[in-house]
Protein backbone atom coordinates (compact mmCIF):
# COMPACT_ATOMS: atom_id res chain seq x y z
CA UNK A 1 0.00 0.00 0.00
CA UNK A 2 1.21 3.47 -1.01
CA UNK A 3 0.74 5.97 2.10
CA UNK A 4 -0.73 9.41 1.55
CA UNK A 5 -0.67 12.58 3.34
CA UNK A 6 -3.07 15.14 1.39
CA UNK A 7 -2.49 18.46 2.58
CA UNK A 8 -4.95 21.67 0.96
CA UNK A 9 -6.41 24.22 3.09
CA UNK A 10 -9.91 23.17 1.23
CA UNK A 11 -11.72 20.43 3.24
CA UNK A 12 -13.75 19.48 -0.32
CA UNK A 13 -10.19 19.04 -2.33
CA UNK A 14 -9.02 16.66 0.70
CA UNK A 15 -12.29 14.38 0.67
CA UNK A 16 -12.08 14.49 -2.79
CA UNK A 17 -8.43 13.70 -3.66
CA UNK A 18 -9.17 11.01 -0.34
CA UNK A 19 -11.79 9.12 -2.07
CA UNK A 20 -10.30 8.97 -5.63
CA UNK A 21 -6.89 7.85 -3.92
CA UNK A 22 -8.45 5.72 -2.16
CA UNK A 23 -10.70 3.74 -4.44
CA UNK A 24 -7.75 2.57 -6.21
CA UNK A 25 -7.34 -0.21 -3.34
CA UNK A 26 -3.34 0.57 -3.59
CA UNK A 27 -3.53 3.64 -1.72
CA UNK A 28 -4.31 4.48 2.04
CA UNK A 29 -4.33 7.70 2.92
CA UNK A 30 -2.98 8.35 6.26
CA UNK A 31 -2.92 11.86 7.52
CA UNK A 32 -4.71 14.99 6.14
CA UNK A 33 -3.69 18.61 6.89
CA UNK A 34 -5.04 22.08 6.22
CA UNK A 35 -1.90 24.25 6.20
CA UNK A 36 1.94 23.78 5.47
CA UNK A 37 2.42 24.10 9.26
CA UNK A 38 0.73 21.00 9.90
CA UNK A 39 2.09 18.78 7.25
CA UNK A 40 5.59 19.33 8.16
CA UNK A 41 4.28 18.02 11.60
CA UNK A 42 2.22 15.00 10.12
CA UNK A 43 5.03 14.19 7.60
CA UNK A 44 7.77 13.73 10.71
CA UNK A 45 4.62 11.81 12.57
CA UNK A 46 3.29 9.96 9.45
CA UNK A 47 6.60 8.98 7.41
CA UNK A 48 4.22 8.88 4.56
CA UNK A 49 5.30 7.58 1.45
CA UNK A 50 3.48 10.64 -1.06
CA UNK A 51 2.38 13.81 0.11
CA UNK A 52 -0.19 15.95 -2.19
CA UNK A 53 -0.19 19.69 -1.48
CA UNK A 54 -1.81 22.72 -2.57
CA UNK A 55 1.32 25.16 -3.49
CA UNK A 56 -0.59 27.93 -2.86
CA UNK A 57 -2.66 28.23 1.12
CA UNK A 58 -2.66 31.20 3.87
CA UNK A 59 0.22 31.24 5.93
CA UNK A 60 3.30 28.40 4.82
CA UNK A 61 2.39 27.28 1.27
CA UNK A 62 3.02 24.06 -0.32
CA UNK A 63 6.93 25.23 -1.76
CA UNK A 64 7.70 25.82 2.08
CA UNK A 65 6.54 22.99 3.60
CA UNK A 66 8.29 21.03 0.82
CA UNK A 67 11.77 22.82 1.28
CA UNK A 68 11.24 21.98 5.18
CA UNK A 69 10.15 18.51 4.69
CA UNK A 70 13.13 18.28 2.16
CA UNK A 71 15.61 19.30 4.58
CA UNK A 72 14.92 16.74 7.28
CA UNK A 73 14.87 13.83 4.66
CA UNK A 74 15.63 14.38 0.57
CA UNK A 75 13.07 13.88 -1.90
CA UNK A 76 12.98 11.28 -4.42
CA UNK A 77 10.83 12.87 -6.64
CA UNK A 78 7.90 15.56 -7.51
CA UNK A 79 5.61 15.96 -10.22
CA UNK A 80 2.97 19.37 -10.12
CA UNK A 81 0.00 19.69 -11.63
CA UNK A 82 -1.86 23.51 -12.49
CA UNK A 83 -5.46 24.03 -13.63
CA UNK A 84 -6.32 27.02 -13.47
CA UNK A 85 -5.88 28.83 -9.84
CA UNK A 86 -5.32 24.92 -8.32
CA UNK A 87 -2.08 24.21 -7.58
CA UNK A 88 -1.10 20.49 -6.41
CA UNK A 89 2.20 19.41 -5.46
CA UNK A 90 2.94 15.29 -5.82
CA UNK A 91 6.24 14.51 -3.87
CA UNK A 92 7.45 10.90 -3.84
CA UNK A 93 9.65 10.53 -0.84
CA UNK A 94 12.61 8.09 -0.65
CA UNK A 95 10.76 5.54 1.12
CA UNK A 96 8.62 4.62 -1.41
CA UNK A 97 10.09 2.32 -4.11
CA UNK A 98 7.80 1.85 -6.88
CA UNK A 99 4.87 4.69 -8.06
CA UNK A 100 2.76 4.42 -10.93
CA UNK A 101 1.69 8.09 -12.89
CA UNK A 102 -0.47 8.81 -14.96
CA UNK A 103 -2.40 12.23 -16.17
């Protein structure tokens, strides 16, 4: 099972991204946040494998969070994704081994 944190400051986009992750029976998604604050706290709590984040939220944004997440461990890899004014951050942390994209 692939390990999720989603982290957006928009409960809908979390619940959403949740169940679509989630109905691919591969992923679980362990840990939700609302702001870059708390998912550099879940993410050294969690250990998850993936983190999805909005770039853009009040107060830390996604690129912060990511170059403080980055600095306690490095990242394997990150893909983004823009439509419109949504911003989502994919970044594949060394622990996981194998991920599957698609678009």
């Amino acid at each position: 099972m692939i390990r999720v944190l989603l982290v957006d400051d928009h409960a809908v986009v979390r619940t959403g991204f949740r169940l679509l992750l989630q109905s691919t029976g591969e992923v679980v998604v362990i840990g939700e946040a609302e702001s870059g604050e708390a998912a550099c706290t879940q993410y050294a709590e969690l250990e998850p494998d993936v983190v999805v984040m909005d770039i853009a939220m009040p107060g830390m944004g996604g690129l912060e969070a990511l170059r403080r997440m980055r600095a306690r461990q490095p990242v394997k890899g990150r893909a983004t994704r823009r439509h419109g004014r949504l911003q989502t951050l994919c970044t594949i942390l060394p622990r996981t081994e194998c991920c599957q994209h698609s678009t």
